[in-house]
Protein backbone atom coordinates (compact mmCIF):
# COMPACT_ATOMS: atom_id res chain seq x y z
CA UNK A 1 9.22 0.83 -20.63
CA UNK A 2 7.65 4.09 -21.59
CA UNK A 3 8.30 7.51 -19.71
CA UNK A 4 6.79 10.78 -19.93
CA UNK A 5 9.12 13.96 -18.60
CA UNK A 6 8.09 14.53 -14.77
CA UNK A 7 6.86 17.76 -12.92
CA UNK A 8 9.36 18.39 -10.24
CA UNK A 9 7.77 19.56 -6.65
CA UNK A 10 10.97 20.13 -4.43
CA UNK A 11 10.48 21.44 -1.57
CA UNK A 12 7.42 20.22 -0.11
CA UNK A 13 6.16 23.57 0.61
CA UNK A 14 5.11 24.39 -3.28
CA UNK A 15 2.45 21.23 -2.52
CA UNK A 16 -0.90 21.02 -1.22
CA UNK A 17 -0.03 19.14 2.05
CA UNK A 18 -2.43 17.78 4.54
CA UNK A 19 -0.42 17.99 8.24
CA UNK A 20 -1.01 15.19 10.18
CA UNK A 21 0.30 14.42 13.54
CA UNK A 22 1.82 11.18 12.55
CA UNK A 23 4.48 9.65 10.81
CA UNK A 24 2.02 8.60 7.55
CA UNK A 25 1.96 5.20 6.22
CA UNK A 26 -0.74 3.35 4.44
CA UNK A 27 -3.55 5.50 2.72
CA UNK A 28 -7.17 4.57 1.81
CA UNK A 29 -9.70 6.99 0.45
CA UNK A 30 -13.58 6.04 1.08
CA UNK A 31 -15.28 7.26 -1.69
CA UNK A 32 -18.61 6.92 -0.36
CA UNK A 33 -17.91 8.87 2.71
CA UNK A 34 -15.04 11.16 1.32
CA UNK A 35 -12.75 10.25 3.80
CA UNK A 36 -9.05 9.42 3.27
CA UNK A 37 -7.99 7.23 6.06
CA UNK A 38 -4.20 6.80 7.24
CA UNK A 39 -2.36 4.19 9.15
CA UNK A 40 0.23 5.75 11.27
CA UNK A 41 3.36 3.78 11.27
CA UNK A 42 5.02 5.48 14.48
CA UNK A 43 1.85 5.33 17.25
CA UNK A 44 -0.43 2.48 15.53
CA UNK A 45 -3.04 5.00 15.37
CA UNK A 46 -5.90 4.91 12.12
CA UNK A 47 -6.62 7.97 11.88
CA UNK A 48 -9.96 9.58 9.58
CA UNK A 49 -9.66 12.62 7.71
CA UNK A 50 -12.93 14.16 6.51
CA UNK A 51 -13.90 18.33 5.74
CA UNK A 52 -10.45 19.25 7.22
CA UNK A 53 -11.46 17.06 10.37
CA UNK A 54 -9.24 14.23 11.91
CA UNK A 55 -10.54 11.80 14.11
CA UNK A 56 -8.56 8.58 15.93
CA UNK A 57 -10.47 5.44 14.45
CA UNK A 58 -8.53 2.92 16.44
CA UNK A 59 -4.81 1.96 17.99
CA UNK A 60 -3.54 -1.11 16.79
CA UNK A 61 -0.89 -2.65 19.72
CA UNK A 62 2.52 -3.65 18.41
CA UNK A 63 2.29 -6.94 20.74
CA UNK A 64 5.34 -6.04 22.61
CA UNK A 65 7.78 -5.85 19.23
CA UNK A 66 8.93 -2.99 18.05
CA UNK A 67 6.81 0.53 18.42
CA UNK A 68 8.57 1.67 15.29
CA UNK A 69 7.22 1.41 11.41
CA UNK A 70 4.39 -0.62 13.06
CA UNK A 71 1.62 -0.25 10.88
CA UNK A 72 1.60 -0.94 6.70
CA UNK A 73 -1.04 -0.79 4.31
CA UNK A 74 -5.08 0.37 4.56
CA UNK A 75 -8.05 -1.30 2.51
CA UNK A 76 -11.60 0.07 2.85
CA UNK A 77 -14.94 -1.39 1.75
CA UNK A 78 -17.94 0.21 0.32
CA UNK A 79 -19.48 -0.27 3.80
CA UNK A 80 -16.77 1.39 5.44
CA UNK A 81 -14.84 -1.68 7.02
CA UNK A 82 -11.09 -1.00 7.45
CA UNK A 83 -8.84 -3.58 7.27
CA UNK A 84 -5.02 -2.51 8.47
CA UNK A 85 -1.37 -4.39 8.18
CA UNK A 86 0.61 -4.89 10.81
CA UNK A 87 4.75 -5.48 9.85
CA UNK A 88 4.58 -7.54 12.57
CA UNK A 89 9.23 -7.55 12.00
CA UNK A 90 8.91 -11.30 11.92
CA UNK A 91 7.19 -11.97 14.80
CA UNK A 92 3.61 -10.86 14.92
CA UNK A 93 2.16 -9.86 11.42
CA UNK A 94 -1.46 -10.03 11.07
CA UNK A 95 -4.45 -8.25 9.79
CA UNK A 96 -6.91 -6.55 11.63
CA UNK A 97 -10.36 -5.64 11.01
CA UNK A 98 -11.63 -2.52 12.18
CA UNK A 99 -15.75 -2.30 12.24
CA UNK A 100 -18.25 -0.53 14.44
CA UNK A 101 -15.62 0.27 16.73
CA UNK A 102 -13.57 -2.91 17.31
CA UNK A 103 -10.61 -4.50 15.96
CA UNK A 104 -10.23 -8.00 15.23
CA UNK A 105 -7.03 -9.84 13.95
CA UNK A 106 -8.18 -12.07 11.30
CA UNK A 107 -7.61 -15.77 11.81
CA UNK A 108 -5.16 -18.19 9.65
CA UNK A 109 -2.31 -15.78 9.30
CA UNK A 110 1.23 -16.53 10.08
CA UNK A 111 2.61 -14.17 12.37
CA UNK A 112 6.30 -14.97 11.24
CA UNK A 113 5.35 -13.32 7.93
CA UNK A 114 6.37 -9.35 7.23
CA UNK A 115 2.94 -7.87 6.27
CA UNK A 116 2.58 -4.68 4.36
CA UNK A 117 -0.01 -4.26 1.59
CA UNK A 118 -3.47 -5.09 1.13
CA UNK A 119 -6.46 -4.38 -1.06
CA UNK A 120 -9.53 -5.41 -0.93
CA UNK A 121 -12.03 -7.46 -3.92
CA UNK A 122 -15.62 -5.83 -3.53
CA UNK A 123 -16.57 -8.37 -6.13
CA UNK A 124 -14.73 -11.60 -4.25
CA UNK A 125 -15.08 -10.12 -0.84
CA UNK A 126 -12.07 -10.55 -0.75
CA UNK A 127 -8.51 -9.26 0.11
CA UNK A 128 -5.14 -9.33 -1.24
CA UNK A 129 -2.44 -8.94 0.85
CA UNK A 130 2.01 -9.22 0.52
CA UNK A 131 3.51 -11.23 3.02
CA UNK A 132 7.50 -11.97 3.24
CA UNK A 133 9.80 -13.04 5.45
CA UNK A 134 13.97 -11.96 6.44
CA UNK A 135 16.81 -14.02 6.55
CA UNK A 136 20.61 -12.65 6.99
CA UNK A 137 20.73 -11.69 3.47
CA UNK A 138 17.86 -9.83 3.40
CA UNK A 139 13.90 -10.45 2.56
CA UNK A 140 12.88 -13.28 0.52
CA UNK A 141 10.29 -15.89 0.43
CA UNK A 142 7.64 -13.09 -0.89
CA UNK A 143 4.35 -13.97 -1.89
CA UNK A 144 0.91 -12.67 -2.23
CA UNK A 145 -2.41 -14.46 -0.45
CA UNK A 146 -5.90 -13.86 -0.86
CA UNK A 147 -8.06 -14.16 2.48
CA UNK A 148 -11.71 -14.82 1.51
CA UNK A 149 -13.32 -12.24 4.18
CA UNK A 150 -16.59 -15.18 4.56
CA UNK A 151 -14.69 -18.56 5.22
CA UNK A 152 -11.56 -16.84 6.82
CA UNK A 153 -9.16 -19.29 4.31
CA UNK A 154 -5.95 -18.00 3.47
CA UNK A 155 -4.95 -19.34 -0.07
CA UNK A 156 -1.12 -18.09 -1.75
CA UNK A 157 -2.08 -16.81 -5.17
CA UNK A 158 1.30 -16.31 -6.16
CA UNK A 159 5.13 -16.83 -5.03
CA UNK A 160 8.65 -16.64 -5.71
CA UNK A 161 8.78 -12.64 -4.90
CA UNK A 162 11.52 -11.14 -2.69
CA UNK A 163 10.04 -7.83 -1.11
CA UNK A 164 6.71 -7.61 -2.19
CA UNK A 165 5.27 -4.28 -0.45
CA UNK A 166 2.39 -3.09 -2.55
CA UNK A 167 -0.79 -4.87 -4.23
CA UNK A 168 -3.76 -3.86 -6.02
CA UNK A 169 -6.35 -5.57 -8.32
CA UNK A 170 -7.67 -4.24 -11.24
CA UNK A 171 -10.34 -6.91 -12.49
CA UNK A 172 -8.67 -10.07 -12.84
CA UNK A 173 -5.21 -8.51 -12.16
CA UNK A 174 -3.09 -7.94 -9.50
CA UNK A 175 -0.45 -5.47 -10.24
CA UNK A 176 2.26 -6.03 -7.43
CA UNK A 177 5.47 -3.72 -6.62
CA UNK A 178 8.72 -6.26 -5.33
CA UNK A 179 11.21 -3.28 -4.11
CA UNK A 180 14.25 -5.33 -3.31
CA UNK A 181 13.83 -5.96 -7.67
CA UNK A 182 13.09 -2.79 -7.94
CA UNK A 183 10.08 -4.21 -10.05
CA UNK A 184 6.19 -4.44 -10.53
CA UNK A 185 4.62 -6.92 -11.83
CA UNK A 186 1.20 -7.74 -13.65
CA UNK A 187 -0.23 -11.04 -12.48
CA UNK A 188 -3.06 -12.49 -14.23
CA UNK A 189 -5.93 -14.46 -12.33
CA UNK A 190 -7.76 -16.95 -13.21
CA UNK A 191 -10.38 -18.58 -9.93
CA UNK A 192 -8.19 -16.53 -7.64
CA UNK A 193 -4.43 -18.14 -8.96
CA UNK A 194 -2.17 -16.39 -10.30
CA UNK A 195 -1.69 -18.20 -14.15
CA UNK A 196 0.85 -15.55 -15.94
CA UNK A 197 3.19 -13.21 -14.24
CA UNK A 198 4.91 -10.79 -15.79
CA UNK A 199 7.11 -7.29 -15.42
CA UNK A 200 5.03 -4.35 -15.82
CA UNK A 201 8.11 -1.50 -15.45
CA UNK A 202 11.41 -2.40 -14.05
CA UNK A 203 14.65 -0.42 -13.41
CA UNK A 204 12.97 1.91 -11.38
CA UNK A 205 13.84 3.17 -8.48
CA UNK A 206 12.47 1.08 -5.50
CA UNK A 207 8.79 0.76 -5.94
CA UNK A 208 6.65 0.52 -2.95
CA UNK A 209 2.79 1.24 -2.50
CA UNK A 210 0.29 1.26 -5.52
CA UNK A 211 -3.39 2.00 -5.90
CA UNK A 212 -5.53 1.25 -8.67
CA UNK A 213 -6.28 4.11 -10.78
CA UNK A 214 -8.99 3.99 -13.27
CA UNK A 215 -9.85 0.28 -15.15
CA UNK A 216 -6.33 0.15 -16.89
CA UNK A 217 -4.01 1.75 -14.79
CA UNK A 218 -2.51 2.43 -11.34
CA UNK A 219 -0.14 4.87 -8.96
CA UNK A 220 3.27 3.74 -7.55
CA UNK A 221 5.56 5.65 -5.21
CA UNK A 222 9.27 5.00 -5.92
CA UNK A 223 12.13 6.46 -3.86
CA UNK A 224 15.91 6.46 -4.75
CA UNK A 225 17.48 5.69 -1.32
CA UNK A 226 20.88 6.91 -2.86
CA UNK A 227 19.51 10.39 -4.06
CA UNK A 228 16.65 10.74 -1.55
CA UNK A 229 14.64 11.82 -4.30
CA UNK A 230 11.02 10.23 -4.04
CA UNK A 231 8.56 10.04 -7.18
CA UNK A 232 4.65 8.83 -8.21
CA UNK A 233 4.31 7.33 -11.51
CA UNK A 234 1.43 6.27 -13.14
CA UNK A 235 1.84 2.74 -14.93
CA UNK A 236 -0.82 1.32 -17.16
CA UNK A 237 -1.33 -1.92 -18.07
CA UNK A 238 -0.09 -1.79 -21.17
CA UNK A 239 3.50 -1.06 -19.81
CA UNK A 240 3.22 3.30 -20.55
CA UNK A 241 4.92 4.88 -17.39
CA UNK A 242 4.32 8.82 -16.49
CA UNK A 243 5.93 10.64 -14.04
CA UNK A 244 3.55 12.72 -11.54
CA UNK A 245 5.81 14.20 -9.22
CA UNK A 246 9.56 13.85 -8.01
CA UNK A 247 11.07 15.99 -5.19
CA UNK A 248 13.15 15.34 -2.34
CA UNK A 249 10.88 13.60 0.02
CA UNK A 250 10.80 9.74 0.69
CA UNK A 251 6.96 8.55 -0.30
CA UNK A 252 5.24 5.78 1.09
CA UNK A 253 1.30 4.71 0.73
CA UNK A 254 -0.71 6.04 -2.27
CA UNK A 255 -4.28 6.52 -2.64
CA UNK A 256 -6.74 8.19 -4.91
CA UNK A 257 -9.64 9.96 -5.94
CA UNK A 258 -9.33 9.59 -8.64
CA UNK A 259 -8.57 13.28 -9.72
CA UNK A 260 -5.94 13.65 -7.09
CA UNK A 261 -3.20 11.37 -5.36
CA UNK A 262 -2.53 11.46 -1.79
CA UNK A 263 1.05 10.54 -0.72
CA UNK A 264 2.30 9.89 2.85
CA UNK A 265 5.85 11.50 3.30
CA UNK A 266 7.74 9.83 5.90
CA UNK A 267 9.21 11.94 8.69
CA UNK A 268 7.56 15.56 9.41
CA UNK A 269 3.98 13.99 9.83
CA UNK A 270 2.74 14.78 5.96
CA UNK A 271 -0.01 14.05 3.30
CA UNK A 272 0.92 15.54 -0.24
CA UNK A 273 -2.15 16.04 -2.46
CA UNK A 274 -0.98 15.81 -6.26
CA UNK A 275 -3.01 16.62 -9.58
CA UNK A 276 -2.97 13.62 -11.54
């Protein structure tokens, strides 16, 4: 593994931050409509954020679990179709798509499953989601599934992961972020299964969400849980890592515009806008 030396943001305040009055999760950012959309983790709420404007979307319920760290990751599609995680904490983890208006949990997915990241195929129609479960030692039984968004089937594309929390697909690969190995992973498709999978960067510090950036490369947020020191880093495919940013701030989702990252901060309802 390659690294480049980081710029260090600590505190916060030297940042570009978007306030939001949430605890910030998953991020998506709508090209077409210049919108980045969050999930908020505490409330349920999807919120929009367009022209310094935020609007409520839609409230997803936490089916009588847990109100807390509720909602994961955010996909959007050209046509501006939402699709949200719900963690579910083992008992009701599901998918929801949010169109015109209403919300509707897509069909053929275990609700025993932990469900966190997802990105969607324009090509496929398609998404790509992490799923994993908990036992007394800790997660385990990770895997990644792709839901074809026509037919509803959900199909496991690849498993044997621990924690998997963050997915993305550039072309015919999946880059995927395990944090309990403190790994991510490059997993090449062929007809939608995984054929060779392979570590991208490891000893990091625990990886979590990832968005693609560009054809060959993508963004990762990372936090040392022993430091409290959070950091983006840019991986490519070809295994070169750059630090973006590191500061004391725990990072969650990730999204881009290609010319800028947005990064939820947990805690103190944030959205840090990065150079890239």
């Amino acid at each position: 593994m390659t690294s480049s030396s980081a710029r260090a943001y600590d505190p916060v305040e030297d940042l570009h931050t978007i306030h939001v009055p949430a605890d910030p999760n998953g991020l998506a950012y709508d090209r077409h409509g210049d919108t980045l959309y969050l999930a908020d983790g505490d409330t349920g709420d999807v919120l929009a954020i367009d022209q310094g404007r935020r609007r409520r979307i839609a409230t997803i319920d936490d089916a009588g679990m847990v109100a807390a760290n509720r909602l994961g990751g955010l996909a959007v599609t050209p046509d501006g179709t939402l699709y949200v995680a719900r963690l579910g904490h083992g008992h009701a983890g599901a998918i929801f798509r949010i169109a015109n208006g209403e919300v509707t949990p897509l069909a053929q997915l275990s609700p025993l499953a932990w469900r966190l990241g997802v990105t969607y195929d324009a090509a496929e129609h398609a998404l790509y989601a992490t799923e994993y479960h908990k036992a007394a030692t800790g997660p385990c039984d990770g895997a990644i599934v792709r839901i074809d968004l026509v037919t509803g089937d959900v199909v496991p594309v690849i498993d044997g992961l621990q924690k998997p929390v963050g997915v993305a697909k550039l072309g015919s690969t999946l880059v995927v972020t395990d944090s309990r190995r403190r790994v991510v992973y490059r997993v090449e498709l062929v007809a939608g299964r995984a054929v060779v999978c392979t570590p991208l960067a490891t000893g990091l510090d625990r990886p979590d969400s990832v968005a693609a950036c560009g054809p060959d490369s993508v963004l990762v947020t990372t936090y040392a849980p022993e430091t409290g020191m959070g950091s983006v880093r840019q991986i490519w495919l070809h295994g070169l890592v750059r630090t973006i940013a590191r500061g004391a701030w725990e990072p969650r989702g990730i999204a881009t515009d290609g010319e800028r990252a947005f990064v939820a901060v947990r805690g103190g309802g944030r959205v840090l806008v990065l150079p890239i």
